[in-house]
Protein backbone atom coordinates (compact mmCIF):
# COMPACT_ATOMS: atom_id res chain seq x y z
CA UNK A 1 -3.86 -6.14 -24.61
CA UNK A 2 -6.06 -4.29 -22.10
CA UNK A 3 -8.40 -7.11 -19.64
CA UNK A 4 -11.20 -4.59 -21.23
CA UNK A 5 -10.19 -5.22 -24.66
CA UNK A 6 -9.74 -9.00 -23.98
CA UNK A 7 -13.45 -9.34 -22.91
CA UNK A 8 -14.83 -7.13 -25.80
CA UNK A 9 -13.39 -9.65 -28.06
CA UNK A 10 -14.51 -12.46 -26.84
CA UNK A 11 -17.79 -10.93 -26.43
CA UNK A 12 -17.72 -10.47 -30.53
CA UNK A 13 -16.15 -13.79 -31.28
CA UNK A 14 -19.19 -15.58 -29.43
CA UNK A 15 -21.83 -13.29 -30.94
CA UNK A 16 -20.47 -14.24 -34.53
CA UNK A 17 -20.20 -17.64 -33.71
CA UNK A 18 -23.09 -18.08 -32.57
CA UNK A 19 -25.23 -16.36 -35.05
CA UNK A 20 -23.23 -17.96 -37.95
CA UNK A 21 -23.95 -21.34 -36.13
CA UNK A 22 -27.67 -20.28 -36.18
CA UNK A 23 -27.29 -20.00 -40.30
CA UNK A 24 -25.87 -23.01 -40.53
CA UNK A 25 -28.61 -24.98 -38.20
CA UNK A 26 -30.91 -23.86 -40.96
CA UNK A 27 -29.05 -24.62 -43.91
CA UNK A 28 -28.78 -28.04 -42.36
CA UNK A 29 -33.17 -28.43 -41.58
CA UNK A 30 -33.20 -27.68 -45.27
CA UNK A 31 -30.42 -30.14 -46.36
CA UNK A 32 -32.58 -32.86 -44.17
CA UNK A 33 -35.68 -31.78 -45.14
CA UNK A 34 -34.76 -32.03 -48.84
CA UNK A 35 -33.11 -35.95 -48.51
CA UNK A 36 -36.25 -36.85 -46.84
CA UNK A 37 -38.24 -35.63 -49.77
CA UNK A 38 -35.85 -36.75 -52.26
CA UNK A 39 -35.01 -33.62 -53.75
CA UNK A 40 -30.91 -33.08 -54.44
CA UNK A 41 -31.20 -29.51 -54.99
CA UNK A 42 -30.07 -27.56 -52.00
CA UNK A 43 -29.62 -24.40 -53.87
CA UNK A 44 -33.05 -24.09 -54.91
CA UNK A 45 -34.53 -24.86 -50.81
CA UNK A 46 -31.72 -22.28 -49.53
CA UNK A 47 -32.96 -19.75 -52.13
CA UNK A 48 -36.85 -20.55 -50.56
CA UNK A 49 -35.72 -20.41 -47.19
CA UNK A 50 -34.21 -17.01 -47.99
CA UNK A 51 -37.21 -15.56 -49.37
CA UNK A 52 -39.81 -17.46 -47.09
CA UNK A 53 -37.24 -15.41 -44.38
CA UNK A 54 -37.39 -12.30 -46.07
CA UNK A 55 -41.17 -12.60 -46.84
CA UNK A 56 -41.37 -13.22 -42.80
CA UNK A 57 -39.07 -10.45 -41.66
CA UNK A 58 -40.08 -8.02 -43.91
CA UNK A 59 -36.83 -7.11 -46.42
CA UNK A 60 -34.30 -7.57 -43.67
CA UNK A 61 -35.18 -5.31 -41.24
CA UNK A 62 -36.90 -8.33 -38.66
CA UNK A 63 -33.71 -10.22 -39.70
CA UNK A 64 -31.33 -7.68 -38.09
CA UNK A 65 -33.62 -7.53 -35.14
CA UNK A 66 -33.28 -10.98 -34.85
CA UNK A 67 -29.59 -11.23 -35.47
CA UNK A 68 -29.54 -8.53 -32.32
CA UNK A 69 -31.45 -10.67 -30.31
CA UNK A 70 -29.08 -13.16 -30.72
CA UNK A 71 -26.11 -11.00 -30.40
CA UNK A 72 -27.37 -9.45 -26.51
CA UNK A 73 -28.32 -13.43 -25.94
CA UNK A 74 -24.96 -14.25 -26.75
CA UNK A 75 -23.68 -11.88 -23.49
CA UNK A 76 -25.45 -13.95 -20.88
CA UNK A 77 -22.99 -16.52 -20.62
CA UNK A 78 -20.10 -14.38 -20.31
CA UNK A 79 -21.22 -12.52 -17.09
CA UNK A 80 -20.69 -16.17 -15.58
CA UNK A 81 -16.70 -15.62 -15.74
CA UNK A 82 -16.89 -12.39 -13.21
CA UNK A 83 -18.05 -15.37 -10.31
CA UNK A 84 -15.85 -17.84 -10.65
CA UNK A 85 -13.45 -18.66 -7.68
CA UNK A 86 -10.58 -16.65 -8.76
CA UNK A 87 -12.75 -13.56 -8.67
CA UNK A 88 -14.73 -14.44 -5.54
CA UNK A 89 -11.24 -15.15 -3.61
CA UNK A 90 -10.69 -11.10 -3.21
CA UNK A 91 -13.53 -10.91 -1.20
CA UNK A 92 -11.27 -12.91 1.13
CA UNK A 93 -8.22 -9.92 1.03
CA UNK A 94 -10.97 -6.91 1.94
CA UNK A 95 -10.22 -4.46 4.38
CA UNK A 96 -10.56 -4.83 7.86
CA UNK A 97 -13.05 -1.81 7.79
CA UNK A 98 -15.69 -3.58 5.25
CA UNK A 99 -17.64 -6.24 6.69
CA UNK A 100 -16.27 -8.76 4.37
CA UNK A 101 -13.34 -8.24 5.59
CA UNK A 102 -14.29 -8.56 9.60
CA UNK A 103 -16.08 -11.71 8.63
CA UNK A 104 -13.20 -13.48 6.35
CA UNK A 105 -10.17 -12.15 9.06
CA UNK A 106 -8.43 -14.32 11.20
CA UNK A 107 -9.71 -13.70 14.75
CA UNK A 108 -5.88 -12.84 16.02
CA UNK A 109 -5.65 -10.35 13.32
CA UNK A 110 -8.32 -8.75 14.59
CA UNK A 111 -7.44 -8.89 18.26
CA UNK A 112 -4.18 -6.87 17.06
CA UNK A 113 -5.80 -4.65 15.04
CA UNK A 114 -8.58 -3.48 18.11
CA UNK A 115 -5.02 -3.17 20.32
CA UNK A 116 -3.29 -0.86 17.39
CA UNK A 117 -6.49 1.56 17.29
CA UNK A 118 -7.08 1.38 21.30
CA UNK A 119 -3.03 2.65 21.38
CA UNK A 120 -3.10 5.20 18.35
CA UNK A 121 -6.33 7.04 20.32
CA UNK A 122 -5.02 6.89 23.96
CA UNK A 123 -4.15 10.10 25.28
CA UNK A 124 -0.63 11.99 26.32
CA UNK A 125 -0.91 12.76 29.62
CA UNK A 126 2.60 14.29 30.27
CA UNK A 127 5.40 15.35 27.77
CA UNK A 128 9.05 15.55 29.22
CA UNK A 129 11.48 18.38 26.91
CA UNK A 130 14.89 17.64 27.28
CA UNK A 131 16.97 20.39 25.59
CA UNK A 132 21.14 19.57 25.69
CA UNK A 133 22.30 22.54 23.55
CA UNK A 134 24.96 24.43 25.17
CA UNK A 135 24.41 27.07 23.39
CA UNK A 136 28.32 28.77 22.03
CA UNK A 137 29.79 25.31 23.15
CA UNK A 138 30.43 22.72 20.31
CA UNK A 139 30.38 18.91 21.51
CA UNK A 140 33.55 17.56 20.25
CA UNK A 141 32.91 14.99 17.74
CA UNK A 142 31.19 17.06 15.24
CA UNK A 143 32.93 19.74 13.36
CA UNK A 144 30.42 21.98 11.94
CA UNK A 145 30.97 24.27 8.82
CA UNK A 146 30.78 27.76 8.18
CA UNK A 147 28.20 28.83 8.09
CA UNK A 148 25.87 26.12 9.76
CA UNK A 149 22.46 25.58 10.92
CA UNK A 150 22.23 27.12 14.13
CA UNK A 151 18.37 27.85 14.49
CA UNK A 152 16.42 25.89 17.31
CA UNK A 153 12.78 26.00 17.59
CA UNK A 154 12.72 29.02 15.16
CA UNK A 155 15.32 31.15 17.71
CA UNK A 156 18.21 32.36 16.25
CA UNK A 157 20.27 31.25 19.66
CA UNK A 158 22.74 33.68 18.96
CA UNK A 159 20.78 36.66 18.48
CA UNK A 160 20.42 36.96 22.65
CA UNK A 161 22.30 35.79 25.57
CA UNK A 162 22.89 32.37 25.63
CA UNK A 163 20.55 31.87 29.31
CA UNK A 164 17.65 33.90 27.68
CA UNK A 165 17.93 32.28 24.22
CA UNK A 166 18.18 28.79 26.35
CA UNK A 167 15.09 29.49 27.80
CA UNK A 168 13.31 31.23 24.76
CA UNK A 169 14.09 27.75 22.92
CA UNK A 170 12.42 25.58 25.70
CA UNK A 171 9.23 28.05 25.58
CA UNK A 172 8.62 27.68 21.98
CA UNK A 173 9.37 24.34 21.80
CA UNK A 174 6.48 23.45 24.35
CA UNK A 175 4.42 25.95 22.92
CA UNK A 176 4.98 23.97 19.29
CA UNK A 177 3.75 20.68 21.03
CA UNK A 178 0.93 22.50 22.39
CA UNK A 179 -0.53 23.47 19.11
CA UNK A 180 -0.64 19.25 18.76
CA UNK A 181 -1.66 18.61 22.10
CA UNK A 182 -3.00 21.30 24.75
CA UNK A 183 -4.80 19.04 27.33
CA UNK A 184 -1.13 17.22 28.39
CA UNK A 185 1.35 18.53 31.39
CA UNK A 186 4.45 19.90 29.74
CA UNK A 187 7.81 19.77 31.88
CA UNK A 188 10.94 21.41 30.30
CA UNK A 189 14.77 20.31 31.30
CA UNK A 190 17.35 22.80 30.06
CA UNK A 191 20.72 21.73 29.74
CA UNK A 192 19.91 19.07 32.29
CA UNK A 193 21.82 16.82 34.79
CA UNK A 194 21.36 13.03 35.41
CA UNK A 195 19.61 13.72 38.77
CA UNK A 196 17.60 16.21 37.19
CA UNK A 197 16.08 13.84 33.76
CA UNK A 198 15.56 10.91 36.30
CA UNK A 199 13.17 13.47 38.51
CA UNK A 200 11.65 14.83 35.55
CA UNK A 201 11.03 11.15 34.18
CA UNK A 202 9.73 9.87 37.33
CA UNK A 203 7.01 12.67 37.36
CA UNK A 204 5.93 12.32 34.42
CA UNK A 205 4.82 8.77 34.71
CA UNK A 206 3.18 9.58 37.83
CA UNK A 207 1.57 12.26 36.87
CA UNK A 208 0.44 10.77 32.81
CA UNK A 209 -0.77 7.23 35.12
CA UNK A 210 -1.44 4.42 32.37
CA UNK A 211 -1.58 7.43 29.72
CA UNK A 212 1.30 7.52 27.35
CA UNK A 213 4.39 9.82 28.16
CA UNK A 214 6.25 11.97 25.52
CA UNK A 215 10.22 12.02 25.89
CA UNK A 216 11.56 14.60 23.66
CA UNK A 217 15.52 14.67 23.28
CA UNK A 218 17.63 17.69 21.61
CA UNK A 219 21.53 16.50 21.58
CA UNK A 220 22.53 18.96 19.54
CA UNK A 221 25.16 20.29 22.06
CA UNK A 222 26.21 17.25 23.40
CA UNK A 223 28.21 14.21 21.44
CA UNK A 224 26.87 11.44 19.79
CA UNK A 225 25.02 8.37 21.33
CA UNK A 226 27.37 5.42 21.87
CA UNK A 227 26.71 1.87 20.69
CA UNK A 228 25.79 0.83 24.04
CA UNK A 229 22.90 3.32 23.54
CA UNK A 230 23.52 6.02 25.96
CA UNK A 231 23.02 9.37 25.27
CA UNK A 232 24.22 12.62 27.30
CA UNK A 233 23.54 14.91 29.63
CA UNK A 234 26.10 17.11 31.42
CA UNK A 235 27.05 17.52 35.21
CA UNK A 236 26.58 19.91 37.85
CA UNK A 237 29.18 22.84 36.60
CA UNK A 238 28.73 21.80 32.88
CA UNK A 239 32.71 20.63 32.91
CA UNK A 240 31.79 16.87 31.68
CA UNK A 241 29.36 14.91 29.88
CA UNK A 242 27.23 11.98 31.53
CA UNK A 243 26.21 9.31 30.00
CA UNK A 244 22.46 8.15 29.99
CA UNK A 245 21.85 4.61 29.27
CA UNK A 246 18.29 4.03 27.52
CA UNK A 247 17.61 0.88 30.15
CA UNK A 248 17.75 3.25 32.54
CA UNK A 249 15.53 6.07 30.79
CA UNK A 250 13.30 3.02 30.38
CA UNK A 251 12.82 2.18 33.61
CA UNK A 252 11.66 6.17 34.76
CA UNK A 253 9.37 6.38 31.67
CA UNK A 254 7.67 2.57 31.33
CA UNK A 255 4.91 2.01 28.74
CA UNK A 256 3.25 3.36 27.22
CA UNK A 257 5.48 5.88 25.94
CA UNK A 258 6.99 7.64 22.84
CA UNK A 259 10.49 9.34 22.30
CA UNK A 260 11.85 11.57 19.98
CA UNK A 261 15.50 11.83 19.76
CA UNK A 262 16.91 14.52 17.31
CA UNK A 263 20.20 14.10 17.31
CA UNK A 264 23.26 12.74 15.40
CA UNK A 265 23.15 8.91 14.90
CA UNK A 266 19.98 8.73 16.91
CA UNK A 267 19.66 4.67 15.22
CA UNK A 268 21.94 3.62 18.08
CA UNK A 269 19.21 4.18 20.43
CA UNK A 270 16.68 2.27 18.10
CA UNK A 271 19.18 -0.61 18.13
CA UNK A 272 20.05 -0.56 22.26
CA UNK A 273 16.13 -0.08 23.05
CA UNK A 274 15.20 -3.28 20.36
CA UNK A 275 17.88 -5.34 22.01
CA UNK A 276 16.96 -4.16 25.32
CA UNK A 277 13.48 -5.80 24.74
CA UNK A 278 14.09 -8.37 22.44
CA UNK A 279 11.60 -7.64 19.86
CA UNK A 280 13.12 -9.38 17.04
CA UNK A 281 11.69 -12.94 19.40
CA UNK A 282 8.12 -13.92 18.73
CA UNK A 283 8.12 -14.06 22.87
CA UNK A 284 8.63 -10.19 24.07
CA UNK A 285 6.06 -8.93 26.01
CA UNK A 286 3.53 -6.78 24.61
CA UNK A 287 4.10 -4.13 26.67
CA UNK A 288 7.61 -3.34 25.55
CA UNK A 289 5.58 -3.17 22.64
CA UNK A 290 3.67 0.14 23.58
CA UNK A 291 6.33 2.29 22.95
CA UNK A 292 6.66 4.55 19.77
CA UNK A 293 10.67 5.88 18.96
CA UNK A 294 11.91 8.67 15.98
CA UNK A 295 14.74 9.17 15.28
CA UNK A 296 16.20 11.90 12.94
CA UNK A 297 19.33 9.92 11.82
CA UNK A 298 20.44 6.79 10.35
CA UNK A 299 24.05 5.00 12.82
CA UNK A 300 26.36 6.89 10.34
CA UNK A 301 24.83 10.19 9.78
CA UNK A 302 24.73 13.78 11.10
CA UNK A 303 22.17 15.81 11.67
CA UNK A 304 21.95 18.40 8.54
CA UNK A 305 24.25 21.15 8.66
CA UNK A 306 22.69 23.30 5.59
CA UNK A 307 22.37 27.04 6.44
CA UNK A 308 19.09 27.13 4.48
CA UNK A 309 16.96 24.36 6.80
CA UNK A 310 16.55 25.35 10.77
CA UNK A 311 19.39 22.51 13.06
CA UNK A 312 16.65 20.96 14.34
CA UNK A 313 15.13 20.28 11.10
CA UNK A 314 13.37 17.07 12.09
CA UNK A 315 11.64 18.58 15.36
CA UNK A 316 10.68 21.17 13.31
CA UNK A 317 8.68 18.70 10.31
CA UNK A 318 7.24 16.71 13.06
CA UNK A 319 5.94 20.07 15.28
CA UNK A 320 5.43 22.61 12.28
CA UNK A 321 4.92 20.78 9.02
CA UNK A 322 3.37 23.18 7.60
CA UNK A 323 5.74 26.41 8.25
CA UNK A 324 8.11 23.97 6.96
CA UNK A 325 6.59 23.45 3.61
CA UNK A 326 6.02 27.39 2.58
CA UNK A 327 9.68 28.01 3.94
CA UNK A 328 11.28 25.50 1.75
């Protein structure tokens, strides 16, 4: 039964009560009345009450004006069950927007709240674009199908040479960031070295200050991120991968940041950058705290390999949701 159904009938049980229980206090004056006068015949004083009633009401109709009275009289008291303690304690659970809810909050909940809002509005002063495709070169720990994903940024790579299509990817991509954010400094790495991401790391932060940096990551030519958390990069004449540790990527970016890594089993980098700072302890710093990571996959999975969705799939919902949606 419905909580609105519930009321309504206790509403009409109390109204009938209490208008039959308004009968009955009459029928018991009379009964009284009649002992003290020594008269045994409570037929005959009911039967005068009912007609000195009906004489006073006029036929009925007062009667049923009077039994209404009586009803609406009898919804007072109910109105009381709507303030009692159980219904007063949600006040205590309001929002942190109503003032209610400022006033009943724990004053640490609110400090944390202030420091959420003061870190969703700051600014991004710099974003850093770090594209490892080698474009025509497959890393070798994924085997792809036929046919695959292949587009990047909306480029078909293979539909120009690989430099140009390199370089056309890079454009778009900051372009596609832009839309999001035009004020910030945008820095592109294509196919980068180690030398070359700790530079381009290193600027940023100098240049962004105490505003928040944006590290973008594209692996999708280079292998997977190890347990360790290091991801790749290649060396000078592109014969060998390097590996990347995140302490070190850290350390060049600081706080506050935010990364994106779209690439295969991008969760090892979640899991190396949470141990790194120990944030499962109640003691890590709060700076370590200002820092914001996506990742497109889970430790076990590959980045999608459908021919219908772009291969960088998850850059492309976060930059262009909405091409996404009337595409697919």
């Amino acid at each position: 039964m419905a909580l609105g159904d519930l009321m309504v009938s206790r509403f009409s049980q109390s109204s009938v009560a209490l208008a039959s229980n308004h009968r009955y206090n009459e029928e018991d004056e009379d009964c009284v009345s009649s002992s003290a006068h020594g008269d045994s015949s409570v037929p005959s004083r009911r039967k005068d009450s009912e007609a000195t009633t009906s004489n006073i009401y006029g036929n009925g109709t007062e009667e049923r004006d009077a039994t209404a009275t009586v009803t609406s009289m009898a919804y007072l008291p109910q109105t009381i069950v709507l303030r009692e303690v159980r219904h007063n304690a949600s006040e205590a659970s309001a929002p942190l927007g109503t003032s209610d809810g400022i006033a009943s909050a724990p004053k640490w909940r609110l400090k944390e709240r202030v420091k959420q809002l003061h870190y969703l509005q700051m600014k991004t002063g710099c974003v850093a674009l770090v594209l490892c495709l080698n474009i025509t070169v497959d890393p070798p720990d994924v085997i792809k199908i036929s046919p695959c994903a292949r587009i990047e940024a909306w480029i078909d790579p293979f539909s120009m040479a690989p430099p140009k299509a390199l370089e056309a990817i890079g454009k778009n991509l900051s372009t596609q960031y832009e839309r999001w954010q035009p004020r910030a400094r945008y820095k592109v790495q294509l196919d980068p070295t180690l030398d070359e991401v700790r530079k381009l790391c290193l600027t940023c932060r100098k240049y962004a200050k105490t505003e928040r940096v944006l590290f973008h990551y594209n692996g999708h030519g280079v292998p997977k991120p190890t347990a360790n958390g290091e991801i790749w990069v290649f060396n000078k004449h592109y014969t060998q991968y390097i590996p990347l540790p995140i302490s070190e990527l850290d350390s060049w970016l600081k706080t506050p940041s935010i990364y994106v890594f779209d690439c295969s089993a991008a969760r090892m980098i979640l899991n190396a950058f949470a141990e790194l700072h120990d944030w499962g302890s109640s003691g890590s710093s709060g700076s370590s705290r200002d820092c914001i990571l996506l990742a497109a996959c889970d430790v076990h999975e590959t980045l999608p390999q459908s021919v219908e969705f772009p291969a960088d799939v998850f850059t492309a919902c976060l930059t262009t949701p909405i091409k996404m949606a009337l595409k697919w």
